[in-house]
Structure formats: structure tokens, C-alpha cells
N, C-alpha and C. Protein backbone atom coordinates (compact mmCIF):
# COMPACT_ATOMS: atom_id res chain seq x y z
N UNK A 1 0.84 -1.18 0.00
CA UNK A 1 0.00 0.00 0.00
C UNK A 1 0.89 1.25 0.00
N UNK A 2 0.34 2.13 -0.45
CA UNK A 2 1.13 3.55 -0.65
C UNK A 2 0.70 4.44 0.44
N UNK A 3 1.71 5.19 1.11
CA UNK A 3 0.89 6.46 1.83
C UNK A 3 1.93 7.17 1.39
N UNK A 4 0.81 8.61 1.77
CA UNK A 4 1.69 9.93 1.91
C UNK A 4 2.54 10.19 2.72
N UNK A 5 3.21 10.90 2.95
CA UNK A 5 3.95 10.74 3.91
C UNK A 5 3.61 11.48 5.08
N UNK A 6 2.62 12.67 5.36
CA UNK A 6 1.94 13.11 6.05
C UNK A 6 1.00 12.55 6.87
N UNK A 7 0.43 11.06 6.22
CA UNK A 7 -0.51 10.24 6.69
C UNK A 7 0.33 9.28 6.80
N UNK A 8 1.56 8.52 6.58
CA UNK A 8 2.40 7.74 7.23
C UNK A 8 2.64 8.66 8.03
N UNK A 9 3.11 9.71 8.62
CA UNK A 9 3.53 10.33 9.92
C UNK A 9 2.29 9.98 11.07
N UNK A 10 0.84 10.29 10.41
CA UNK A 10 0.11 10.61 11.35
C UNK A 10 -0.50 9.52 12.23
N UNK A 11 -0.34 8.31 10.96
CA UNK A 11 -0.50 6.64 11.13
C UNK A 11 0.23 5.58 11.61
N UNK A 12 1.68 5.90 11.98
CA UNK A 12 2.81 5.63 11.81
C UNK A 12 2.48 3.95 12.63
N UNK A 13 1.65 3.91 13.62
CA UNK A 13 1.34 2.39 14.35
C UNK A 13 0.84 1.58 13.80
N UNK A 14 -0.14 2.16 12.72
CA UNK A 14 -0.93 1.87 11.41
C UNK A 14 0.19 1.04 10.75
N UNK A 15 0.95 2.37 10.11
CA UNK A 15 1.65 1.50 8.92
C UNK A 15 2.68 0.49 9.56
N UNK A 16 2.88 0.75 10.52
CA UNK A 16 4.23 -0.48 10.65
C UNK A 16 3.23 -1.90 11.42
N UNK A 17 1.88 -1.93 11.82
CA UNK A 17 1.04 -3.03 12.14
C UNK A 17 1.11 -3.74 10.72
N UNK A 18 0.38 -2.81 9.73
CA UNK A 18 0.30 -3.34 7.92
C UNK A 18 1.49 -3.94 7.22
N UNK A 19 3.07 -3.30 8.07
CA UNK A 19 3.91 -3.79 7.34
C UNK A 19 4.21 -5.19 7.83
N UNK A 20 3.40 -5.36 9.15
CA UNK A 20 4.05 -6.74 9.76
C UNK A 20 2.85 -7.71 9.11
N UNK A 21 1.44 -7.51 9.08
CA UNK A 21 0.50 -8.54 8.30
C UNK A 21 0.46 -8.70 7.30
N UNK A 22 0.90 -7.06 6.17
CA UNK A 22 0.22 -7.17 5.10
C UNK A 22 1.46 -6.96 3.75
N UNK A 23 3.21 -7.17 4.57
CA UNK A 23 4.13 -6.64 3.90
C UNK A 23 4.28 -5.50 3.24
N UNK A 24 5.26 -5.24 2.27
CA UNK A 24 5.74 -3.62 2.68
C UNK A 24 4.99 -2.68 2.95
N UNK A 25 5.08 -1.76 3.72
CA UNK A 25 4.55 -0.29 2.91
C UNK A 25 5.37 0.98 2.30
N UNK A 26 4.58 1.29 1.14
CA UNK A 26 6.03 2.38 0.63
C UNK A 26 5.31 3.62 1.09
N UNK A 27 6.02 4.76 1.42
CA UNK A 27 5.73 6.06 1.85
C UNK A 27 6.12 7.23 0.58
N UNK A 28 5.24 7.67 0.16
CA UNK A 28 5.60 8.64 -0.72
C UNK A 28 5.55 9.96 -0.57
N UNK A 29 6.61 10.71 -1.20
CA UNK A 29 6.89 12.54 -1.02
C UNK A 29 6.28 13.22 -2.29
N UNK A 30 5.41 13.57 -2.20
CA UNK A 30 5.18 14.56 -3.33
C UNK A 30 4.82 13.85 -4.75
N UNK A 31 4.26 12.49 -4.67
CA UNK A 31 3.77 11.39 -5.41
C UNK A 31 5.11 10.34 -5.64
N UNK A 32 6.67 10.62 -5.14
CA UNK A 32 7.76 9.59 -5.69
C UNK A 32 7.60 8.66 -4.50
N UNK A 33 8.07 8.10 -4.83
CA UNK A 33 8.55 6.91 -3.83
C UNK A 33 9.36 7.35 -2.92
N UNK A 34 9.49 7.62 -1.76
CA UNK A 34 10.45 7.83 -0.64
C UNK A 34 11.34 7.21 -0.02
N UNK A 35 10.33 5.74 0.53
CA UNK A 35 10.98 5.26 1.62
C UNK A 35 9.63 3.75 1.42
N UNK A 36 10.75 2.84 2.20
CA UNK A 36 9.40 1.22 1.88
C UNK A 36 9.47 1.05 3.80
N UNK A 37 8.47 1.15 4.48
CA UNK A 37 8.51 0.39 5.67
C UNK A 37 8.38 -1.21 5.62
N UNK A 38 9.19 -1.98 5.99
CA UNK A 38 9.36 -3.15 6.13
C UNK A 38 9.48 -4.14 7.82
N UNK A 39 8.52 -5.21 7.94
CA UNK A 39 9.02 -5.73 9.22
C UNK A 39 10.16 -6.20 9.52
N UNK A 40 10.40 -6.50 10.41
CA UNK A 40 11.92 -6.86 10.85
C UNK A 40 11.41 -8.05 10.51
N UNK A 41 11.06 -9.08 10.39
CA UNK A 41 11.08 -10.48 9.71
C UNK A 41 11.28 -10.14 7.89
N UNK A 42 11.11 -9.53 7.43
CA UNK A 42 11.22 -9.05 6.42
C UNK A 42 12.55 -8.23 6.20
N UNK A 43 13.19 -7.40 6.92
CA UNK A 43 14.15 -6.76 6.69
C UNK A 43 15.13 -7.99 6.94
N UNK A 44 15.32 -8.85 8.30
CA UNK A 44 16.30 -9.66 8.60
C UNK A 44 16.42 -10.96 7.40
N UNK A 45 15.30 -11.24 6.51
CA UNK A 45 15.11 -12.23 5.07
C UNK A 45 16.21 -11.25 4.34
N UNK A 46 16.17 -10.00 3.78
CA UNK A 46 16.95 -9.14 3.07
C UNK A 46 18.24 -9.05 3.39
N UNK A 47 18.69 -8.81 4.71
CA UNK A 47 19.60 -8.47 4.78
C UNK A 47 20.66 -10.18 5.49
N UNK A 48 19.97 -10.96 5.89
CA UNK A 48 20.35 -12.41 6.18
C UNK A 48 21.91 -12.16 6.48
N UNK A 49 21.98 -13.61 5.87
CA UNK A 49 24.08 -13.23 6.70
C UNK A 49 24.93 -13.62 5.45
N UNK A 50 24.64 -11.99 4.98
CA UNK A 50 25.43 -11.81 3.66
C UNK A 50 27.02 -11.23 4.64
N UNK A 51 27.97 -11.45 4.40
CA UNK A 51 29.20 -11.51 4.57
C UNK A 51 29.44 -10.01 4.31
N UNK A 52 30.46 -9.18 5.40
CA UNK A 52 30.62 -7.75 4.79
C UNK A 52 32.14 -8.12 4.09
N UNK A 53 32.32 -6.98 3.75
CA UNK A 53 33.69 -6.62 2.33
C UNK A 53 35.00 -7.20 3.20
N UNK A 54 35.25 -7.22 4.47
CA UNK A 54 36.45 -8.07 5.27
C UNK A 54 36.11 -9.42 5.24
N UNK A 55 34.93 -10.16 5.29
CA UNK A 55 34.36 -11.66 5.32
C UNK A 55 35.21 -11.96 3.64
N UNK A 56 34.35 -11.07 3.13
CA UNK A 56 33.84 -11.50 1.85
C UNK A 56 35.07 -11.88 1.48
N UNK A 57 36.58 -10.74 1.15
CA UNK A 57 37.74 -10.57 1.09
C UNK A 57 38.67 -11.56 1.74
N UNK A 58 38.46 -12.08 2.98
CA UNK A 58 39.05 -13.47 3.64
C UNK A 58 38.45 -14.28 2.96
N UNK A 59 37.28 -14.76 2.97
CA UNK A 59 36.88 -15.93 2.24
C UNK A 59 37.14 -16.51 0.81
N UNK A 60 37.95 -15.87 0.41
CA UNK A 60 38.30 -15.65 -1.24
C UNK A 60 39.03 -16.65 -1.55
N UNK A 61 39.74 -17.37 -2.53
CA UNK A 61 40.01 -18.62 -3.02
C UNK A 61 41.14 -18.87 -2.06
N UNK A 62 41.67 -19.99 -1.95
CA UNK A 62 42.78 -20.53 -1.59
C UNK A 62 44.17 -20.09 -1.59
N UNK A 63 45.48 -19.88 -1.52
CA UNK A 63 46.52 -19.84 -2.46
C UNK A 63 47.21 -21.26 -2.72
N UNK A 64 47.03 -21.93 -3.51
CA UNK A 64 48.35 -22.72 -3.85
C UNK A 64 49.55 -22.34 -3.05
N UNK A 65 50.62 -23.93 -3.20
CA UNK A 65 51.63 -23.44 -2.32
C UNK A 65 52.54 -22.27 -3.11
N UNK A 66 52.48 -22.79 -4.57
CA UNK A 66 53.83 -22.19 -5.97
C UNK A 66 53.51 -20.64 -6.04
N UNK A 67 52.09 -20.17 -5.42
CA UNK A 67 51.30 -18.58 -5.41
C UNK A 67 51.96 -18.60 -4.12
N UNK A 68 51.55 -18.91 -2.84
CA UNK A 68 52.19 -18.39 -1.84
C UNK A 68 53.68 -18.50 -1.98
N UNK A 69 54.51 -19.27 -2.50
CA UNK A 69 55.93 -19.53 -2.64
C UNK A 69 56.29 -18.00 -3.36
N UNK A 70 55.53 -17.52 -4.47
CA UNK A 70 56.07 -16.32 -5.23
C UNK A 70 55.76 -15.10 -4.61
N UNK A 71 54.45 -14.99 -4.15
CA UNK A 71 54.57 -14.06 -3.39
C UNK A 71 55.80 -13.53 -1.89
N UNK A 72 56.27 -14.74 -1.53
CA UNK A 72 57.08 -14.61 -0.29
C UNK A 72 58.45 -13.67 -0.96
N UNK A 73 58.65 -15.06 -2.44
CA UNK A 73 59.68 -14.53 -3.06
C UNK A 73 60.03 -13.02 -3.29
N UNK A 74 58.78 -12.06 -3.90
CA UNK A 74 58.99 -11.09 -4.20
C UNK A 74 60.04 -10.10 -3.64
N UNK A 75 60.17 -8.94 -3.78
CA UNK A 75 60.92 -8.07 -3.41
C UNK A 75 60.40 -7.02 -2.34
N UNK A 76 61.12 -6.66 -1.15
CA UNK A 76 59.80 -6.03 0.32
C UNK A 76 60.06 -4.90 0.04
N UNK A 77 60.40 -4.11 -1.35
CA UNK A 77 60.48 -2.74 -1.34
C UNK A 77 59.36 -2.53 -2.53
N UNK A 78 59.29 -1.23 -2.30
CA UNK A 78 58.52 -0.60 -3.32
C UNK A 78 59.04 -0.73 -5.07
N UNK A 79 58.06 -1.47 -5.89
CA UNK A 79 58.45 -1.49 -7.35
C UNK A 79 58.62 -0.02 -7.74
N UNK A 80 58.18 1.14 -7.39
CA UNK A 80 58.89 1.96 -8.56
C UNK A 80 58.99 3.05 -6.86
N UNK A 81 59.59 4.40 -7.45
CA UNK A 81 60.08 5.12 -6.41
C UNK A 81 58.78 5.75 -6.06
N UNK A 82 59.15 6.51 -4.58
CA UNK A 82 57.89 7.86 -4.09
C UNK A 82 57.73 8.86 -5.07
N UNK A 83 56.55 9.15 -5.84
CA UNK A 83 56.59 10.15 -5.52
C UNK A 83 56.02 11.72 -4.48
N UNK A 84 56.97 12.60 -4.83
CA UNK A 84 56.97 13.80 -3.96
C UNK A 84 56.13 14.96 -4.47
């Protein structure tokens, strides 16, 4: 269901009762779309246990030993100079 956002303000126990029986509600500004009220059984389905950018980044393939072997190999200075 759509509200205004003046009548989502004024309803506000309203809309978040509707968002828990009747799923989302979107709130609109000036006829756009604003904002979606969602239940927390509904928000926690969305947002589940997606991994953040440090998970995600550890969890990433394996190294072989001959990849970890070259990387050790490399050189511990900087490939090209500072610049200033």
C-alpha cells in the first residue's frame, strides 16, 4: 500500500502493524517513492548473513603453495620510487 507521507507520519502504528500482516509499505513525497517500511522479519530475510567486504575478502580462493611460494619470493620494497 502507498501512503503519503503526512498520513504515514500521522499513522505511523498503522503502517508499521500493515507492514508486519500485510508486507511492505512504501511512503511517498510529493507522489515519488520515498521510503518502503518493512518488518523486521522481512528486513532480517533481506539483509540475512550476507558476509561484509572483510568476510567477503578473507573468504576468497585458496593460495596454492607455488602462489604463496612467489609471493614470499617477491621483493619487500617498493616497485617503482615515491613520488613527492
Amino acid at each position: 500500500m502507498d501512503w503519503h507521507l503526512q498520513d504515514a507520519k500521522n499513522q505511523f502504528s498503522k503502517v508499521v502493524q500493515k507492514a508486519r500482516t500485510e508486507g511492505p509499505q512504501t511512503v511517498t513525497l510529493r507522489g515519488t517513492r520515498a521510503a518502503v517500511i518493512l518488518s523486521a522479519e522481512d528486513y532480517d530475510a533481506l539483509a540475512g548473513n550476507r558476509p561484509n567486504i572483510v568476510e567477503d575478502l578473507l573468504a576468497g580462493p585458496a593460495w596454492d603453495d607455488a602462489f604463496a611460494d612467489t609471493v614470499d619470493r617477491r621483493e619487500k620494497r617498493p616497485s617503482r620510487e615515491p613520488v613527492l
